[in-house]
C-alpha atoms as a PDB file:
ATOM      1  CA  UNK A   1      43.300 -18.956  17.817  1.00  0.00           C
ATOM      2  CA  UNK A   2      42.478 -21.183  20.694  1.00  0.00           C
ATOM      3  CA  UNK A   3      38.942 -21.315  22.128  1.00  0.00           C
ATOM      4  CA  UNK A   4      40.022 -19.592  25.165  1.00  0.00           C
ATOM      5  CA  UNK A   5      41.205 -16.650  22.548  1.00  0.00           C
ATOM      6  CA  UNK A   6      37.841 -16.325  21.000  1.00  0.00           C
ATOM      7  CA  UNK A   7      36.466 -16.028  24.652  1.00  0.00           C
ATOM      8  CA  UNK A   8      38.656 -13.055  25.541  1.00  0.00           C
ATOM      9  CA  UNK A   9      38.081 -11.114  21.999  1.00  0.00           C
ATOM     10  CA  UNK A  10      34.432 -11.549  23.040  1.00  0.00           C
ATOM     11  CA  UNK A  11      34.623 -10.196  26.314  1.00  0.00           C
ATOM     12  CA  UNK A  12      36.539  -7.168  25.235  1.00  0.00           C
ATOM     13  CA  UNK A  13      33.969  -6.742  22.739  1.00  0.00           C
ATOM     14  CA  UNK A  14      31.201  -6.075  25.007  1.00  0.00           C
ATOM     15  CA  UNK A  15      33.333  -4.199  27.460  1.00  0.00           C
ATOM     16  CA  UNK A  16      33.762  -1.305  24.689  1.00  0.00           C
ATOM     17  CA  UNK A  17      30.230  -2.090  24.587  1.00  0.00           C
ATOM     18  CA  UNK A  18      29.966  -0.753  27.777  1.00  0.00           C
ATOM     19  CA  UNK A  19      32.218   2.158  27.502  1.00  0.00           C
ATOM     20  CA  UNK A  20      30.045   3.041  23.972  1.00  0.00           C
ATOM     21  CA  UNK A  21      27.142   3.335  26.369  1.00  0.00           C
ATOM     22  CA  UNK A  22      28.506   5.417  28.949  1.00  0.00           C
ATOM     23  CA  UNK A  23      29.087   7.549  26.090  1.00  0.00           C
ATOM     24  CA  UNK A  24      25.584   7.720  25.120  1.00  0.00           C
ATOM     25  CA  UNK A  25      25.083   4.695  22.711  1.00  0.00           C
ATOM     26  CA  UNK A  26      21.828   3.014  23.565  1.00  0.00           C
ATOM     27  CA  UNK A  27      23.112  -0.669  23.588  1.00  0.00           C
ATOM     28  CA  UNK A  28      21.051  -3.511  24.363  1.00  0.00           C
ATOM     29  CA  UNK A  29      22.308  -6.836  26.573  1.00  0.00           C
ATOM     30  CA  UNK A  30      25.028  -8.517  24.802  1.00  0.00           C
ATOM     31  CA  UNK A  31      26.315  -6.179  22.521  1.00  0.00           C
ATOM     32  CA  UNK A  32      29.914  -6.898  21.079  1.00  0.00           C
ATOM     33  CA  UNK A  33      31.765  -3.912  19.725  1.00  0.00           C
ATOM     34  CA  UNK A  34      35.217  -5.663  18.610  1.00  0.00           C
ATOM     35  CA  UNK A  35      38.329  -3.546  18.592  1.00  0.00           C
ATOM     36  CA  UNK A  36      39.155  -1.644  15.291  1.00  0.00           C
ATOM     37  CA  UNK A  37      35.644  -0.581  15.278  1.00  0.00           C
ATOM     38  CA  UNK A  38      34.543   3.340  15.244  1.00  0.00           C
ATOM     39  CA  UNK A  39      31.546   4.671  16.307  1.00  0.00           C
ATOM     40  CA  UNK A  40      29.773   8.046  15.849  1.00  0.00           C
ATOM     41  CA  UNK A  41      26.605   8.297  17.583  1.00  0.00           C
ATOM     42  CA  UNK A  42      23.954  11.011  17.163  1.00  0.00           C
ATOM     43  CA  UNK A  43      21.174  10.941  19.804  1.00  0.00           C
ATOM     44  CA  UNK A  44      18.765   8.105  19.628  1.00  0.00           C
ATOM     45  CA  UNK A  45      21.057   5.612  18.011  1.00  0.00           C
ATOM     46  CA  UNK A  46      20.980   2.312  19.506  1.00  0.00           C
ATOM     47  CA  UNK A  47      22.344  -0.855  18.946  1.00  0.00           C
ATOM     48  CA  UNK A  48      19.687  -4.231  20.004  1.00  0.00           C
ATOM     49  CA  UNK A  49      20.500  -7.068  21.927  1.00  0.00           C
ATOM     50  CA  UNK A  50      22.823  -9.558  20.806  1.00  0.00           C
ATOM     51  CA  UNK A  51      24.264  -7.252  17.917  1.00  0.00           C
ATOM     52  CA  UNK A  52      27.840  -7.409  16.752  1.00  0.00           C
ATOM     53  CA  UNK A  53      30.653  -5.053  15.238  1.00  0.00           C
ATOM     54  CA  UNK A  54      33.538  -6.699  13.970  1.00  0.00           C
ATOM     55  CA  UNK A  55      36.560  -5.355  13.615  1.00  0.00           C
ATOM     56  CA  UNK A  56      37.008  -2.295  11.192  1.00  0.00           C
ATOM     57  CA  UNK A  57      33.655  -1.421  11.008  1.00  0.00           C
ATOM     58  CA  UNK A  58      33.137   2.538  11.030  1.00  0.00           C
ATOM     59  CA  UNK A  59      29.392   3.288  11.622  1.00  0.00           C
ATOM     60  CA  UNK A  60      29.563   7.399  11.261  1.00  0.00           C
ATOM     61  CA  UNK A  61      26.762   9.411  12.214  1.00  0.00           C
ATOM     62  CA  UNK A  62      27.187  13.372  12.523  1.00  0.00           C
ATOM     63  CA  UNK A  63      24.891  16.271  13.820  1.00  0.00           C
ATOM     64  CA  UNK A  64      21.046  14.924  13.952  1.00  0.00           C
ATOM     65  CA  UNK A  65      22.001  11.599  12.099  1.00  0.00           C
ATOM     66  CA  UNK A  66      21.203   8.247  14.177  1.00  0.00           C
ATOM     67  CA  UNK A  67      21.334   4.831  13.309  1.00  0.00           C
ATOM     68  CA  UNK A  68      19.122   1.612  15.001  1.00  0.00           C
ATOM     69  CA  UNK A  69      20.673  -1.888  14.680  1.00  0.00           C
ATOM     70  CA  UNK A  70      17.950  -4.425  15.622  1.00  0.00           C
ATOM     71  CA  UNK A  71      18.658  -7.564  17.891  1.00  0.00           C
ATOM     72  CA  UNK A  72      21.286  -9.995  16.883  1.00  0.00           C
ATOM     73  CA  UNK A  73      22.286  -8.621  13.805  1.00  0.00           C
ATOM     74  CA  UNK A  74      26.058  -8.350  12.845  1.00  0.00           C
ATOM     75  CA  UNK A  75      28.161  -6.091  10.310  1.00  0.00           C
ATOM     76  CA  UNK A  76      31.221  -8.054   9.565  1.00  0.00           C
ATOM     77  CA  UNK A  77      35.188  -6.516   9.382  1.00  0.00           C
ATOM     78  CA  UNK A  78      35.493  -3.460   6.916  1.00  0.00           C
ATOM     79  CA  UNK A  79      32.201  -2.311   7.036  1.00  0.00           C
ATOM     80  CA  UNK A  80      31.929   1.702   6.415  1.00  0.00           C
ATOM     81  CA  UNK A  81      28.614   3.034   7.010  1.00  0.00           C
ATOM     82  CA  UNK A  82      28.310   6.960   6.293  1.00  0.00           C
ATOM     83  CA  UNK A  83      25.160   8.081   7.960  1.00  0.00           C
ATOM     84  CA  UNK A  84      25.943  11.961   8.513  1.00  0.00           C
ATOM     85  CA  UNK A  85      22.697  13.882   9.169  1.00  0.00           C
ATOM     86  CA  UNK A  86      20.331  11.154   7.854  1.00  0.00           C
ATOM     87  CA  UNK A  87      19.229   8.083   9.227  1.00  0.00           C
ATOM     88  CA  UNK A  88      19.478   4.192   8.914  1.00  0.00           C
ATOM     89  CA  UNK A  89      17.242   1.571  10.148  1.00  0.00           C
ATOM     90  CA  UNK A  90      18.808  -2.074  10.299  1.00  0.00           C
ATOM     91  CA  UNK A  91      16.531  -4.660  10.878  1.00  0.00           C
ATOM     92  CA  UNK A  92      16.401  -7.468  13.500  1.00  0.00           C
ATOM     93  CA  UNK A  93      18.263 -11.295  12.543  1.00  0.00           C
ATOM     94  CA  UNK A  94      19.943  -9.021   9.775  1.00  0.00           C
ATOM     95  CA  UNK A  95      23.705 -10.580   8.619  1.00  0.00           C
ATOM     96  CA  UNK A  96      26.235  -8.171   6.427  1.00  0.00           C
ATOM     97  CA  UNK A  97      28.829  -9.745   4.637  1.00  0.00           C
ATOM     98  CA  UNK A  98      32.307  -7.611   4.884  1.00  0.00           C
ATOM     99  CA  UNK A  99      33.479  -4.833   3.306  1.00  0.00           C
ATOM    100  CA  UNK A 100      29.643  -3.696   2.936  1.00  0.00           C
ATOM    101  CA  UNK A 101      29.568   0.524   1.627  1.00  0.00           C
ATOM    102  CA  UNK A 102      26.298   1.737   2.844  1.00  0.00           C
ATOM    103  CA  UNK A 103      25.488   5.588   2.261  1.00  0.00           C
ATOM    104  CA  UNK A 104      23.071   7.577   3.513  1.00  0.00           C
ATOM    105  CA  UNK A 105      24.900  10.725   2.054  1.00  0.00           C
ATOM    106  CA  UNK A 106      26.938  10.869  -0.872  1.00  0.00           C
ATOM    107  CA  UNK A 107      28.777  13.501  -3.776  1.00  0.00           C
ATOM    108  CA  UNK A 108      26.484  13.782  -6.507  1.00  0.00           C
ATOM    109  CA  UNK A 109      27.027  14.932  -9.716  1.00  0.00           C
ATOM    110  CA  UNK A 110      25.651  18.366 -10.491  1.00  0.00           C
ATOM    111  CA  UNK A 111      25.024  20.624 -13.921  1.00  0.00           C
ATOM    112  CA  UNK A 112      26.421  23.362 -12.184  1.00  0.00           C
ATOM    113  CA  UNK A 113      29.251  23.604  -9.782  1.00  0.00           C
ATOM    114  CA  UNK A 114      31.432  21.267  -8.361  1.00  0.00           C
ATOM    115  CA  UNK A 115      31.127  17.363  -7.585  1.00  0.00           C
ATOM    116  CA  UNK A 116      32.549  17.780  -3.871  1.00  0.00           C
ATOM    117  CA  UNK A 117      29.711  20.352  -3.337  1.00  0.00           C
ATOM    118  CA  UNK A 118      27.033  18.806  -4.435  1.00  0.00           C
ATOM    119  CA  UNK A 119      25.256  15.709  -1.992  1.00  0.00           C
ATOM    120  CA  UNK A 120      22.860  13.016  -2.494  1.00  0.00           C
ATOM    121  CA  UNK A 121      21.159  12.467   0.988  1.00  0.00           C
ATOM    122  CA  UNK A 122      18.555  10.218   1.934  1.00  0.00           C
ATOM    123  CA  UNK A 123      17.527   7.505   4.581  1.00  0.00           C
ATOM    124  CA  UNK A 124      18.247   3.662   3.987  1.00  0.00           C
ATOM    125  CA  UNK A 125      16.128   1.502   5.703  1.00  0.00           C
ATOM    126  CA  UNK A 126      17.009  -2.731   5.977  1.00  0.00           C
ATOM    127  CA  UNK A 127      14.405  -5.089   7.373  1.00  0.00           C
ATOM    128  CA  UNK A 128      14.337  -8.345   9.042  1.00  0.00           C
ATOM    129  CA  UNK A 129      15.915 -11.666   7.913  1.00  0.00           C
ATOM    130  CA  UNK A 130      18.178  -9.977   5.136  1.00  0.00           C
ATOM    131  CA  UNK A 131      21.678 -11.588   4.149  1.00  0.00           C
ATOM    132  CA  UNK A 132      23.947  -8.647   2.563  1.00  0.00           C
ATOM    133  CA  UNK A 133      27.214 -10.659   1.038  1.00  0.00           C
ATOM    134  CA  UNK A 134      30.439  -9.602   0.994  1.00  0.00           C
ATOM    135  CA  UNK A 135      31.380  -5.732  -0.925  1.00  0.00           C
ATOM    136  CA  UNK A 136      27.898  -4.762  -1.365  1.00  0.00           C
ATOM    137  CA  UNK A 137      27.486  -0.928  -1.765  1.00  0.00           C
ATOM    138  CA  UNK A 138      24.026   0.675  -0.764  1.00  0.00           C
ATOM    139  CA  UNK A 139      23.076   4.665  -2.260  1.00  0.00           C
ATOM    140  CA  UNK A 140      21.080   7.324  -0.304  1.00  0.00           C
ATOM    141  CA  UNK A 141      17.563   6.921  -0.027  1.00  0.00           C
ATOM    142  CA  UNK A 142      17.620   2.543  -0.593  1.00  0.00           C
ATOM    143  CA  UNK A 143      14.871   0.137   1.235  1.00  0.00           C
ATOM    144  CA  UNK A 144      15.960  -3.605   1.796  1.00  0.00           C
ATOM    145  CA  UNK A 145      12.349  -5.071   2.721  1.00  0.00           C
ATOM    146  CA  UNK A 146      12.405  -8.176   4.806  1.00  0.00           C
ATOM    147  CA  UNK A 147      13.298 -11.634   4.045  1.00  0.00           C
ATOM    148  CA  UNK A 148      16.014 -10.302   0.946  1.00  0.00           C
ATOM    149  CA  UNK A 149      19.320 -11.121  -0.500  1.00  0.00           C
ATOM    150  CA  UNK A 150      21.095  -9.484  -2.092  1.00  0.00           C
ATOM    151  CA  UNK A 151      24.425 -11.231  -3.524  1.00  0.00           C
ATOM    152  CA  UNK A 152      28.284 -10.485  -2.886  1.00  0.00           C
ATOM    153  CA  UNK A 153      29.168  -7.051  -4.988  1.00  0.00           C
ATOM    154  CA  UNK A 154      25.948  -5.996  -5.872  1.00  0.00           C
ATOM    155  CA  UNK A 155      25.073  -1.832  -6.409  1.00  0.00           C
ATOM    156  CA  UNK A 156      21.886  -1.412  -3.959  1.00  0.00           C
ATOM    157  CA  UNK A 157      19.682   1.588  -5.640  1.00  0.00           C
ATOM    158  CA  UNK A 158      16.197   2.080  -4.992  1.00  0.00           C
ATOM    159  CA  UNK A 159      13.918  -0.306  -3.303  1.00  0.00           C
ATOM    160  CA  UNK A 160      14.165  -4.141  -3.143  1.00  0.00           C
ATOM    161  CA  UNK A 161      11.159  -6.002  -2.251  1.00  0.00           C
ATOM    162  CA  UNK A 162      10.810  -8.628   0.406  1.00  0.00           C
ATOM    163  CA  UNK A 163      11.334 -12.804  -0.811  1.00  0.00           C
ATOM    164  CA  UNK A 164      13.596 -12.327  -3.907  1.00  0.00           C
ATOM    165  CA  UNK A 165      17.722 -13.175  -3.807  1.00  0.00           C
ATOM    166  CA  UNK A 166      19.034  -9.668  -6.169  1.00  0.00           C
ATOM    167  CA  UNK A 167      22.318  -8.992  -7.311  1.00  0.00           C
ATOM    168  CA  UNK A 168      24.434  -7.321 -10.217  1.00  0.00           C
ATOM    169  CA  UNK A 169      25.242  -3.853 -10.461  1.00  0.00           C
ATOM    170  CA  UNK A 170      22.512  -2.185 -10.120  1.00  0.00           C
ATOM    171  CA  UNK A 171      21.246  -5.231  -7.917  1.00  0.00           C
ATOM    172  CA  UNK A 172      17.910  -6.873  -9.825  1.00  0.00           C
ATOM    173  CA  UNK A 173      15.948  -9.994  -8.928  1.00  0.00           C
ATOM    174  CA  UNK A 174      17.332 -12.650  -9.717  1.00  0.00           C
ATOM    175  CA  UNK A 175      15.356 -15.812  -8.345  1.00  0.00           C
ATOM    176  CA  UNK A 176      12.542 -16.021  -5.384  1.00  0.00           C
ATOM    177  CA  UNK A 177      13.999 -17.108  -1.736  1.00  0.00           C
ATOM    178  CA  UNK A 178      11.728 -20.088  -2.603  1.00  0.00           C
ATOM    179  CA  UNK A 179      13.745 -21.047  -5.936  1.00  0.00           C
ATOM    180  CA  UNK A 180      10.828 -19.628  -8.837  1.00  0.00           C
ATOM    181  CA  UNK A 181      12.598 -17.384 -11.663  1.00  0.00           C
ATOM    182  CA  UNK A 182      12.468 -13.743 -11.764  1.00  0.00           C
ATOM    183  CA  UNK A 183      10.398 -12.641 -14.819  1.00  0.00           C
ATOM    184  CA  UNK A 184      10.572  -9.231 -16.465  1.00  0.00           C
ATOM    185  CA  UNK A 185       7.940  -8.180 -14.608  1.00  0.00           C
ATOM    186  CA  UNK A 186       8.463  -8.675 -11.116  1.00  0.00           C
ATOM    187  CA  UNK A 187       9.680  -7.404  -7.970  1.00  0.00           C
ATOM    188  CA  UNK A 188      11.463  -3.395  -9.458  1.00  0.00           C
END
């Protein structure tokens, strides 16, 4: 694609930006919202300045559910984000790799009655300066502190705490940002 045709994708992207705010969608100066994407909004849910949606991303919020994407972060093509009632906090400077599966509600198994009916629902929060690689899945009820990583097709369960790179299903630490070895002991 020429440069001129990365300039027009771009400027259709933050013309649906537009039209997602007329619908309600609190959306902050320079917002792209490429085409493919799907949004469902519950009040409140905003997206910051300079954020993107690529192309395929669903971002699904129902009833009281919300979501807040902090200033220029971007969720790259495929992403599917089930919010439903709950609610998600992304982070400013925050990068997701594609195909990310982030779930704020989810089937559970149950001792009694059936899978379908039985849910798993809790917020997931991301912080600041976090890299998410490519087909990372996030449960109900996660916490991605600031300055993370967490590594192409990693399981996010639980909390992960701010300076280490995780990964592995579920994700552990696996080195400091900085380079020093995980030990037994640290950062669960």
């Amino acid at each position: 694609m020429s440069h001129w045709g990365y300039r027009l994708d771009a400027l259709r992207a933050r013309w649906r930006a537009r039209v997602a705010a007329w619908t309600g969608l609190r959306c902050g100066a320079g917002v792209q919202i490429h085409p493919g994407a799907r949004l469902r909004s519950g009040p409140g849910s905003a997206l910051g300045e300079h954020t993107i949606l690529y192309r395929d991303v669903q971002l699904l919020a129902t009833g009281s559910g919300r979501f807040r994407l902090g200033a220029r972060s971007h969720i790259a093509p495929g992403g599917y984000l089930l919010i439903a009632g709950q609610q998600l906090q992304i982070g400013d400077d925050v990068a997701i790799g594609p195909g990310l599966m982030l779930f704020c509600e989810s089937n559970a198994p149950s001792a009694h009655g059936l899978f379908r009916e039985s849910y798993q629902r809790g917020d997931v929060r991301i912080g600041s300066n976090v890299f998410i690689g490519a087909r990372v899945t996030v449960l109900p009820g996660s916490v991605i502190e600031d300055d993370v990583v967490v590594a192409a097709h990693a399981l996010v369960r639980g909390h992960l705490a701010s300076g280490w790179v995780y990964g592995g299903v579920p994700a552990r630490p696996l080195h400091r940002i900085d380079g020093a070895r995980a030990s037994s002991t640290s950062a669960s």
